[in-house]
Protein backbone atom coordinates (compact mmCIF):
# COMPACT_ATOMS: atom_id res chain seq x y z
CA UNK A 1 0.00 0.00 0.00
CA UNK A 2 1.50 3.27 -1.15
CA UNK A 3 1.11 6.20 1.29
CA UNK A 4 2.27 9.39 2.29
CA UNK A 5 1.50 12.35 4.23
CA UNK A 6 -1.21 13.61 1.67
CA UNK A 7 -1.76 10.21 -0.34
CA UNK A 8 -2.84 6.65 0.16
CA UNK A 9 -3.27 4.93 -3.04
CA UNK A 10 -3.52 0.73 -2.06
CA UNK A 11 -3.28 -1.24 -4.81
CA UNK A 12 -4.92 -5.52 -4.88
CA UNK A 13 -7.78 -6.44 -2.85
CA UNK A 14 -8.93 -3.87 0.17
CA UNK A 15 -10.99 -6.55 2.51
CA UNK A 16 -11.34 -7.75 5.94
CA UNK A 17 -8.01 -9.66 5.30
CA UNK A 18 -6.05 -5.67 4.66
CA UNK A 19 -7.88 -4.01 6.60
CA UNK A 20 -5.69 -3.29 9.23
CA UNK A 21 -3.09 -2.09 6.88
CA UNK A 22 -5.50 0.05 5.40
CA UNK A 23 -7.08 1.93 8.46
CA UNK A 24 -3.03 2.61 9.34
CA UNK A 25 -2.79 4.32 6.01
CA UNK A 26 -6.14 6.24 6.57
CA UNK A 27 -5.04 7.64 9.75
CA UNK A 28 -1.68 8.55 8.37
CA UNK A 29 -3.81 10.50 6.21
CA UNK A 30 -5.89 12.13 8.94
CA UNK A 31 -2.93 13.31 10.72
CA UNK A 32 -2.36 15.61 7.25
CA UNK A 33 -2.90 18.61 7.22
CA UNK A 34 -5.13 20.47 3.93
CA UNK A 35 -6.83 18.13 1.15
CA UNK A 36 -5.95 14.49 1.05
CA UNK A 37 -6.13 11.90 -1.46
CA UNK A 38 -7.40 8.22 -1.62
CA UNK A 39 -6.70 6.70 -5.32
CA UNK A 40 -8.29 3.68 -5.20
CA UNK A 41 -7.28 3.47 -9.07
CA UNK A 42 -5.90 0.15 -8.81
CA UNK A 43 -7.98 -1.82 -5.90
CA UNK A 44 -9.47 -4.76 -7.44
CA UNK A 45 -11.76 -5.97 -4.64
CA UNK A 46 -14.00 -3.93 -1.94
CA UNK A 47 -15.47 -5.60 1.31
CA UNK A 48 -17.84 -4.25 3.51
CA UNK A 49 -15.06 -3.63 6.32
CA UNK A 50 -13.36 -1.62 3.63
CA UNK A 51 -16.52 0.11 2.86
CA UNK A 52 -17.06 1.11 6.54
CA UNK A 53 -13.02 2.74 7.18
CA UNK A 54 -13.70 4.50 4.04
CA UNK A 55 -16.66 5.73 5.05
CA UNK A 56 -14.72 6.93 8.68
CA UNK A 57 -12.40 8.40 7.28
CA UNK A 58 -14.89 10.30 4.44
CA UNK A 59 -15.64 12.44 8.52
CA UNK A 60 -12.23 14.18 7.97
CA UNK A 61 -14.23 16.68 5.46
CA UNK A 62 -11.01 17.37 3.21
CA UNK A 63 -11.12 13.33 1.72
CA UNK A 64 -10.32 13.44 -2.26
CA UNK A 65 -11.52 9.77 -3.56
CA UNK A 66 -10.07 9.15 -6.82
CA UNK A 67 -10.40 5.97 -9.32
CA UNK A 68 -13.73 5.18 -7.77
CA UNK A 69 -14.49 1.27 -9.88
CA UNK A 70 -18.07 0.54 -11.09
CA UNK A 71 -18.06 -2.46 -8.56
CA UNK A 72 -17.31 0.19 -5.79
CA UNK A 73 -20.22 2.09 -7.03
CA UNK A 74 -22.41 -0.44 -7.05
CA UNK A 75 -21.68 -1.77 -3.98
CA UNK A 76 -22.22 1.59 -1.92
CA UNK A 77 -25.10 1.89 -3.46
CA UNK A 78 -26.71 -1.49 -2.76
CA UNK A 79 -25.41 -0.97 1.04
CA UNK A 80 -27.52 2.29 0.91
CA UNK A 81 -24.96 4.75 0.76
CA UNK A 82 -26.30 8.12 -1.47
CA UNK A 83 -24.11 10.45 -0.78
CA UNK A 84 -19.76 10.41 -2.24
CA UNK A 85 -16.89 9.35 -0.54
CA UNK A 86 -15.40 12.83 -1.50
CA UNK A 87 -16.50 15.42 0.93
């Protein structure tokens, strides 16, 4: 997973299996100061745990979500979510 202070772009599958890896990388982002950046670009699987520290970290109000798939899309909106990731 590729992070730094105003980036996290993970690459492969983002499930329950990464997800401690990735809620390390969203809080390195939260720690940033100004607009950060989530490029999910080249995640090739979503789970709902993923879903839900995306979601969290969506709260920080400056969250740029980038490379957003069509699977993504569909799955946030079957799990009832209207609204973007990107504040």
């Amino acid at each position: 997973m590729d992070t730094d202070s105003k980036l996290c772009k993970p690459s492969g599958e983002l499930t329950i299996f990464e997800a401690a890896e990735f809620k390390e990388s969203l809080m390195t982002l939260a720690a940033s100061e100004g607009l950060v950046c989530l490029d999910l670009s080249q995640v090739t699987r979503v789970d709902t745990s993923a879903i839900q520290l995306m979601w969290a970290a969506r709260k920080l109000g400056r969250l740029l979500v980038t490379g957003i798939s069509q699977e993504l899309e569909t799955k946030l909106t079957q799990l009832g979510f209207s609204e973007p990731l990107s504040e």
